[in-house]
PDB file of N, CA and C in Angstrom:
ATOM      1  N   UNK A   1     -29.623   1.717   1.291  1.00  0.00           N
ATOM      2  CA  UNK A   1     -28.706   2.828   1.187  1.00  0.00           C
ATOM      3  C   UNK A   1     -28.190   2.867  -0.241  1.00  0.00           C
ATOM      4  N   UNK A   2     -27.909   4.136  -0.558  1.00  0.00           N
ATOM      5  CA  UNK A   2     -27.407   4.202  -1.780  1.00  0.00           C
ATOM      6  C   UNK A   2     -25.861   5.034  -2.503  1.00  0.00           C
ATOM      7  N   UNK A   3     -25.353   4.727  -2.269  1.00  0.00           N
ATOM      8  CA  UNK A   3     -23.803   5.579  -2.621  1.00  0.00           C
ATOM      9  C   UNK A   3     -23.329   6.478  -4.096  1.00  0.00           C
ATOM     10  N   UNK A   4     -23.342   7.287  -4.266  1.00  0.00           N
ATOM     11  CA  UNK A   4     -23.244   8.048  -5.234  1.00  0.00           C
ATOM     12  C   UNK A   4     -21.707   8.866  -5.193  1.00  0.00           C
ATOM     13  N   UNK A   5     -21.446   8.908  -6.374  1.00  0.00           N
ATOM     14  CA  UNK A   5     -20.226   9.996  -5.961  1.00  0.00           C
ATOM     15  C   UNK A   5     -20.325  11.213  -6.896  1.00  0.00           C
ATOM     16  N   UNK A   6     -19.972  12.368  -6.152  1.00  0.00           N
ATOM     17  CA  UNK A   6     -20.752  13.644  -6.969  1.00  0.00           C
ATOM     18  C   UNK A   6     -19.154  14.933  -6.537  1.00  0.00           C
ATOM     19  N   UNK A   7     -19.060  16.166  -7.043  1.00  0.00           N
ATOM     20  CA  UNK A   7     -18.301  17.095  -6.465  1.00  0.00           C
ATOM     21  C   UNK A   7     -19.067  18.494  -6.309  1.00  0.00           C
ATOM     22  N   UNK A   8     -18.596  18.388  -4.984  1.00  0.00           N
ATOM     23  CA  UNK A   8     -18.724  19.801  -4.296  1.00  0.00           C
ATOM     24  C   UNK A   8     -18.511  21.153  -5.456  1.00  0.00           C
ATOM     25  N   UNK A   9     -19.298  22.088  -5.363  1.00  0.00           N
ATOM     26  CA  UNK A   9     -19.358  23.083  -6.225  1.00  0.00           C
ATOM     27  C   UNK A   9     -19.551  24.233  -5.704  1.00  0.00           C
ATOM     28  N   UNK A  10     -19.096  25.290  -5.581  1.00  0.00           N
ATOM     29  CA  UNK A  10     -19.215  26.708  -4.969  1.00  0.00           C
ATOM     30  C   UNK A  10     -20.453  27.197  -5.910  1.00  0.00           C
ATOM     31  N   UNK A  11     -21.910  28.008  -5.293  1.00  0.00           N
ATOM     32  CA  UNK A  11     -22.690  28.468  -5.302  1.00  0.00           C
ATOM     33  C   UNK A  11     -22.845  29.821  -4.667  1.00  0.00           C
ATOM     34  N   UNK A  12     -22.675  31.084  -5.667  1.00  0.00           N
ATOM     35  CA  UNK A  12     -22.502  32.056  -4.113  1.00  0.00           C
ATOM     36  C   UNK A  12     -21.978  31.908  -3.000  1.00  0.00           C
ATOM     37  N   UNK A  13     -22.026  31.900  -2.137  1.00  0.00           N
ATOM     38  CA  UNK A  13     -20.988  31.875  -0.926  1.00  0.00           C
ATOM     39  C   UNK A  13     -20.843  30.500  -0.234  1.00  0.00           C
ATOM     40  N   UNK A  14     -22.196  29.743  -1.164  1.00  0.00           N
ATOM     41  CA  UNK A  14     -22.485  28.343  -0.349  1.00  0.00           C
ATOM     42  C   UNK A  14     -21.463  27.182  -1.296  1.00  0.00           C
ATOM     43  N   UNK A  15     -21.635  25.933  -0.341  1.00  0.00           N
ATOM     44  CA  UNK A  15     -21.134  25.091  -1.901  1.00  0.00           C
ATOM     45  C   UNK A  15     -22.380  23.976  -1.579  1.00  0.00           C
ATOM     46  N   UNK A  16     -22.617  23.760  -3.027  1.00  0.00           N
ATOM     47  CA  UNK A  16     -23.645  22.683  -3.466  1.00  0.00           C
ATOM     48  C   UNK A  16     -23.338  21.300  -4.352  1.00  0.00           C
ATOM     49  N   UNK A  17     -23.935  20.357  -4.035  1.00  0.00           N
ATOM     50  CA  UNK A  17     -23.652  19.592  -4.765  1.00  0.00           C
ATOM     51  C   UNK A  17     -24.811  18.952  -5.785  1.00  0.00           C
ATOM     52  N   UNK A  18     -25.002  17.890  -7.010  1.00  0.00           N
ATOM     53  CA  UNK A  18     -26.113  18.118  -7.983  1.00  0.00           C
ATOM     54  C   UNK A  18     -25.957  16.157  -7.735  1.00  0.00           C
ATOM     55  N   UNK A  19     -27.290  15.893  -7.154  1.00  0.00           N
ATOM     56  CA  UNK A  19     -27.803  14.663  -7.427  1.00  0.00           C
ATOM     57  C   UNK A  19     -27.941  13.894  -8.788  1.00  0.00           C
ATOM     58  N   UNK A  20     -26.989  12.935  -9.000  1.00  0.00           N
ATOM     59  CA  UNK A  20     -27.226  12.450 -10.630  1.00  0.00           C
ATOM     60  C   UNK A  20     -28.445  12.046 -10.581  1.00  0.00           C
ATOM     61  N   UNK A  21     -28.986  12.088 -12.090  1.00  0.00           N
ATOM     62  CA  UNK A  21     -30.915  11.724 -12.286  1.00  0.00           C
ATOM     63  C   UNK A  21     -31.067  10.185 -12.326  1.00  0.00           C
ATOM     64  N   UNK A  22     -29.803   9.381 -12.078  1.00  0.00           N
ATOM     65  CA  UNK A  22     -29.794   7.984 -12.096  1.00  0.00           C
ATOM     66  C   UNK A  22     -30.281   7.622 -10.631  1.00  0.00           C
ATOM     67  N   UNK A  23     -29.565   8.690  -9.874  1.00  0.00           N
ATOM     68  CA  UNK A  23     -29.790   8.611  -7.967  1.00  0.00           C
ATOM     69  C   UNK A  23     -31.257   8.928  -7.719  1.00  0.00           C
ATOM     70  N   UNK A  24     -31.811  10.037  -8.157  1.00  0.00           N
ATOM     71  CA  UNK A  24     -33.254  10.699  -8.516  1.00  0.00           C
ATOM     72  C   UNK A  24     -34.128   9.581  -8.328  1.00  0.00           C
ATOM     73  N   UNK A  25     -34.257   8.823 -10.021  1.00  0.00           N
ATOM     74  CA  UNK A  25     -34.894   8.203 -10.315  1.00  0.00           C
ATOM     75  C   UNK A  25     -35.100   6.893  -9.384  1.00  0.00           C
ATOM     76  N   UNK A  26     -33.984   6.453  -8.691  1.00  0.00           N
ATOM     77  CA  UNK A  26     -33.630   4.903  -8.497  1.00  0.00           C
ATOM     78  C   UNK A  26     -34.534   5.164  -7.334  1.00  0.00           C
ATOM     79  N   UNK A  27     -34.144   6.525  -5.976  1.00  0.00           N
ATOM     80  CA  UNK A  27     -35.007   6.852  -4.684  1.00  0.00           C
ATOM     81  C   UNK A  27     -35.974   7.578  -5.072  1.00  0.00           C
ATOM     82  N   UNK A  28     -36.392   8.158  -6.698  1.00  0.00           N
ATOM     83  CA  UNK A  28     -37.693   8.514  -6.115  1.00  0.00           C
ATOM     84  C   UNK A  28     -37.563   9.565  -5.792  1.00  0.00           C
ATOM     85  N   UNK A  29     -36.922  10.688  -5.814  1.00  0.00           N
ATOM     86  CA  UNK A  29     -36.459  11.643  -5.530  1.00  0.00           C
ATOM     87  C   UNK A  29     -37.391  13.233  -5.919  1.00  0.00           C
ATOM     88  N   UNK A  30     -38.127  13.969  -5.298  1.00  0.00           N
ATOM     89  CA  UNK A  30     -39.035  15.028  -6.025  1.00  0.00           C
ATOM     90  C   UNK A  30     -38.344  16.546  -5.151  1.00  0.00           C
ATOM     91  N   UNK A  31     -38.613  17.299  -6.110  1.00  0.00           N
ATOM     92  CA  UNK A  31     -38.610  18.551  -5.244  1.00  0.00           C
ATOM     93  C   UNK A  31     -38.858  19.050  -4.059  1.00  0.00           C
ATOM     94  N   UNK A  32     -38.252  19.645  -3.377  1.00  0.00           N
ATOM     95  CA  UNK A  32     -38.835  19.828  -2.183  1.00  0.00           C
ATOM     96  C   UNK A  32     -39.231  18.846  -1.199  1.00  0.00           C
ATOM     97  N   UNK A  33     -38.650  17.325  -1.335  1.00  0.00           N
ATOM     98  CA  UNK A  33     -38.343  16.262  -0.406  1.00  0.00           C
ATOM     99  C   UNK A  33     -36.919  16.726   0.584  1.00  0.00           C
ATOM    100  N   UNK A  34     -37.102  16.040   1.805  1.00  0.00           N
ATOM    101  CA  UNK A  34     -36.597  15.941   2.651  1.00  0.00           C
ATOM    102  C   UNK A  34     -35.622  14.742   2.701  1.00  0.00           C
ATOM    103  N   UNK A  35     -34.120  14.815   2.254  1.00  0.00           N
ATOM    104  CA  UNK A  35     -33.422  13.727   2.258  1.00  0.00           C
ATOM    105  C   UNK A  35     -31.647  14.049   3.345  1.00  0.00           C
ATOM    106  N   UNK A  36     -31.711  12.694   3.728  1.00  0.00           N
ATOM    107  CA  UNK A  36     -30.374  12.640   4.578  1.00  0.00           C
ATOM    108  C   UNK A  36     -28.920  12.323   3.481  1.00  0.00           C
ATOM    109  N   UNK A  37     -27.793  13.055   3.690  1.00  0.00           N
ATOM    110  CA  UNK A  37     -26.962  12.827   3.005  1.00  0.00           C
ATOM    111  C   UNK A  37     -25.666  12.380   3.874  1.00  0.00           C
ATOM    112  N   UNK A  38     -25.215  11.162   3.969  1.00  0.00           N
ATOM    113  CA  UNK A  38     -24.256  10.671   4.524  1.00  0.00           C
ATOM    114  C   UNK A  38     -22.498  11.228   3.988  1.00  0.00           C
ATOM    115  N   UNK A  39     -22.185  12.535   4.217  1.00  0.00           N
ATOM    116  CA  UNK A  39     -21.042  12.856   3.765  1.00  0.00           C
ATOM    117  C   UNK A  39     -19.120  12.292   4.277  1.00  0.00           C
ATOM    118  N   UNK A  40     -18.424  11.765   3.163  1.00  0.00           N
ATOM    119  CA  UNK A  40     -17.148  10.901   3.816  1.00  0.00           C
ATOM    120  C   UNK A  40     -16.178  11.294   2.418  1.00  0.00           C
ATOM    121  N   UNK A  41     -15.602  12.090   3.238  1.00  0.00           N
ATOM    122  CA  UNK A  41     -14.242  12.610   2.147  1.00  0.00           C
ATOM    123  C   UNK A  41     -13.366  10.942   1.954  1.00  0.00           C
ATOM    124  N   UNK A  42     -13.672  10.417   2.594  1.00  0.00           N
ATOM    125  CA  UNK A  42     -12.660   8.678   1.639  1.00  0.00           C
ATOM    126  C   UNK A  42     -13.033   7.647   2.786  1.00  0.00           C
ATOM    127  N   UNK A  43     -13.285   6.848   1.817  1.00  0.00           N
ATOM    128  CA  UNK A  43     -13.857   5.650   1.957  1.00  0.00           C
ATOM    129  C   UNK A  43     -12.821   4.561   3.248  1.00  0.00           C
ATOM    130  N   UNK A  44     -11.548   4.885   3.317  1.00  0.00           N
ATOM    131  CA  UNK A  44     -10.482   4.713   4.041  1.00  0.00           C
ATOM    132  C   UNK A  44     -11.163   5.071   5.608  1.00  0.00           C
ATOM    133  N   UNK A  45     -11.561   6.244   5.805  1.00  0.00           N
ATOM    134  CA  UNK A  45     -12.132   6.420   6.929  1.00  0.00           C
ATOM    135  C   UNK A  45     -13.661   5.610   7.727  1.00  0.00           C
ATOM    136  N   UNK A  46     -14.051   5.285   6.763  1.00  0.00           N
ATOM    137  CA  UNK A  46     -15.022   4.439   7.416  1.00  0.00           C
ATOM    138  C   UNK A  46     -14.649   3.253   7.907  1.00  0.00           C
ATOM    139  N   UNK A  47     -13.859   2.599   7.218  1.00  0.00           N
ATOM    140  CA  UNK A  47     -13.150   0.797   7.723  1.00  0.00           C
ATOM    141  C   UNK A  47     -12.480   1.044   8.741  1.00  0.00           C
ATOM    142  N   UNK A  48     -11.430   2.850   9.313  1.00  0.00           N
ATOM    143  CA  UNK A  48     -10.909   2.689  10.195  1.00  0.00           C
ATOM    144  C   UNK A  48     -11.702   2.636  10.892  1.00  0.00           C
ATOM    145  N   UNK A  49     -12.833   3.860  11.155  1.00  0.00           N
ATOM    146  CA  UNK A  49     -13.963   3.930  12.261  1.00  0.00           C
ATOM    147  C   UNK A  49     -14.499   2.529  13.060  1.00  0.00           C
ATOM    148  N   UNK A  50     -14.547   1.786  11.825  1.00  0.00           N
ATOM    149  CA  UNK A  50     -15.336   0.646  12.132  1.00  0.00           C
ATOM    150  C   UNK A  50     -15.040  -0.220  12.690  1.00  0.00           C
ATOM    151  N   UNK A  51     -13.442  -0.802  12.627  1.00  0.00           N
ATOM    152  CA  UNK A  51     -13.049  -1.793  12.704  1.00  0.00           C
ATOM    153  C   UNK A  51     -12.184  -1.393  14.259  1.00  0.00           C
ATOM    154  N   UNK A  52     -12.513  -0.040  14.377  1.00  0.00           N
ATOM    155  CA  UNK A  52     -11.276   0.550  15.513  1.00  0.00           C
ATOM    156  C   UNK A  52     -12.340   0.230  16.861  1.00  0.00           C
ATOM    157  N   UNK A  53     -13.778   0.380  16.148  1.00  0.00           N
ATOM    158  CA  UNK A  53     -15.077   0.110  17.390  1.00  0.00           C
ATOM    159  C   UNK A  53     -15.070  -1.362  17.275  1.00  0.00           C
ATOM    160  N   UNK A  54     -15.096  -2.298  16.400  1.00  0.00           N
ATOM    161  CA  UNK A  54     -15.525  -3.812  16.665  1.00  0.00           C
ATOM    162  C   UNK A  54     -13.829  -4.282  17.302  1.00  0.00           C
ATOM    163  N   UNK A  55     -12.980  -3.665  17.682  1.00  0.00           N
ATOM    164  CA  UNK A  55     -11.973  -4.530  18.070  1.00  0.00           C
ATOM    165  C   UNK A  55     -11.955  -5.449  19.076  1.00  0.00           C
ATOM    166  N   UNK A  56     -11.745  -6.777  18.890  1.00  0.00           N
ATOM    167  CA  UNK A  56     -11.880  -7.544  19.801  1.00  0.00           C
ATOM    168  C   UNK A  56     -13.852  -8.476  20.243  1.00  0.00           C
ATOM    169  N   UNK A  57     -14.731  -7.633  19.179  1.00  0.00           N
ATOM    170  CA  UNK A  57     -15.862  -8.066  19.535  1.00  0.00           C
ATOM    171  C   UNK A  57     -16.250  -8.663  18.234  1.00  0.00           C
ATOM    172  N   UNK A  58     -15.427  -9.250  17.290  1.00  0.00           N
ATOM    173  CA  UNK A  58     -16.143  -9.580  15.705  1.00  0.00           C
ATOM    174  C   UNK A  58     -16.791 -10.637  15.835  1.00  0.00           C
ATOM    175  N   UNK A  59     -18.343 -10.664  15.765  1.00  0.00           N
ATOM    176  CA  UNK A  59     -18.847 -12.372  15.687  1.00  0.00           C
ATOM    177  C   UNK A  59     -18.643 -12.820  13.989  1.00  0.00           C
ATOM    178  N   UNK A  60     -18.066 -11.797  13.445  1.00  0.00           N
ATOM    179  CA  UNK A  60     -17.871 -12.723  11.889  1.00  0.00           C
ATOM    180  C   UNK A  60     -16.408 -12.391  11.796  1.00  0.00           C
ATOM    181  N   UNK A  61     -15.447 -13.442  10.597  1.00  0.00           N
ATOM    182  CA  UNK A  61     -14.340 -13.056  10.041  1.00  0.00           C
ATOM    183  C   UNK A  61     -14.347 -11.231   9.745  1.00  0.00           C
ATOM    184  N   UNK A  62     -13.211 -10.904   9.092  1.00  0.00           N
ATOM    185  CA  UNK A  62     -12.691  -9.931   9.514  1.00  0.00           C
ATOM    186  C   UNK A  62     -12.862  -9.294   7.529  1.00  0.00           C
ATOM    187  N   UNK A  63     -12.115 -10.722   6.765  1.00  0.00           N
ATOM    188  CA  UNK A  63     -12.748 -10.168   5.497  1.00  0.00           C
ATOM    189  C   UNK A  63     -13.809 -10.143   4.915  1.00  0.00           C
ATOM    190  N   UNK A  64     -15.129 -11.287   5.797  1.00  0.00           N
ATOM    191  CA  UNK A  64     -16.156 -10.511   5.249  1.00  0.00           C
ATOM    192  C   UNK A  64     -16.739  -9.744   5.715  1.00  0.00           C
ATOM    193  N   UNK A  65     -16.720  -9.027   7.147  1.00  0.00           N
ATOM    194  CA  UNK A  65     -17.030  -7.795   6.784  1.00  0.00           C
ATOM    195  C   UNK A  65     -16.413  -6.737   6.213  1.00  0.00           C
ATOM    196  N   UNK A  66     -15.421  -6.540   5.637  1.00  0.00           N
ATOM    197  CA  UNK A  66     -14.627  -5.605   5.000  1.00  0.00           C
ATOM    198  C   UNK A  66     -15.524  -6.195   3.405  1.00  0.00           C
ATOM    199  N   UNK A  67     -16.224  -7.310   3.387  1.00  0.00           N
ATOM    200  CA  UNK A  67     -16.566  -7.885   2.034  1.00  0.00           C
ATOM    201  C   UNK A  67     -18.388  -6.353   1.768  1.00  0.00           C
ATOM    202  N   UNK A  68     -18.243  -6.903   3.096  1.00  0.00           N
ATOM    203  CA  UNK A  68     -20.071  -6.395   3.355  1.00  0.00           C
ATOM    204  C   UNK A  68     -19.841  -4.830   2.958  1.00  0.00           C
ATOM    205  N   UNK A  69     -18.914  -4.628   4.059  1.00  0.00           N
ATOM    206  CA  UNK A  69     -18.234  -2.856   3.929  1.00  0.00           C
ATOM    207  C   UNK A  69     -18.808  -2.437   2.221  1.00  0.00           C
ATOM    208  N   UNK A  70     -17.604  -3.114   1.820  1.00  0.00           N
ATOM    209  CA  UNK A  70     -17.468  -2.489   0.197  1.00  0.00           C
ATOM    210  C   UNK A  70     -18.478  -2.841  -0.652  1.00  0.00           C
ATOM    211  N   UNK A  71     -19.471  -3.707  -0.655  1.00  0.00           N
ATOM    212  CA  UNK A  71     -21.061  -3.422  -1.067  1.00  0.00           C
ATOM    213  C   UNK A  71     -21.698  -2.646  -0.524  1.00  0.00           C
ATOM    214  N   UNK A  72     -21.776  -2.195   0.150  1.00  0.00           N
ATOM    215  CA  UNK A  72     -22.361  -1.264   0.575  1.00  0.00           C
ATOM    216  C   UNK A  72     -22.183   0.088   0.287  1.00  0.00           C
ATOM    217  N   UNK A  73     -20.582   0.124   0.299  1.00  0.00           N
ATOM    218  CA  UNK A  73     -19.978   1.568  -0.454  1.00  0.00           C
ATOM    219  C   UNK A  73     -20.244   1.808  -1.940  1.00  0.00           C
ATOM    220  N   UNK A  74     -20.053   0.884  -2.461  1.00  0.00           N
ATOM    221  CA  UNK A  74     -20.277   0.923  -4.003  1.00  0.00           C
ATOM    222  C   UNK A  74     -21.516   0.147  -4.821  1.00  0.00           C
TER     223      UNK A  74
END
């Protein structure tokens, strides 16, 4: 997985956003490919999601997965 941070841009009626050529390059990225974009207005919301589903079931400590979390985000 790869995390990028980019801003939303109004396009005609649509809004678009512009893949940096660092993101491009790193996946490989061509025209007219077919790619999934994992969208999260703040990073805050994913640890709640997460941690609100593992409650009570953690087979690891608690800060490293909050360790794992934030490699993964960034």
């Amino acid at each position: 997985m790869s995390v990028i941070e980019t801003k939303v841009k109004r396009w005609g009626n649509s809004l678009g956003i512009i893949i940096p050529s660092e993101a491009v390059d790193r996946k490989n990225i061509r025209e007219n490919d077919n790619i999934k974009i994992l969208i999260m207005n703040d990073s805050r919301e994913v640890f709640k999601k997460t941690f609100g589903l593992l409650k009570g079931k953690l087979t690891k400590p608690t800060q490293q997965i909050k360790d794992e979390l934030r490699r993964d985000l960034y």
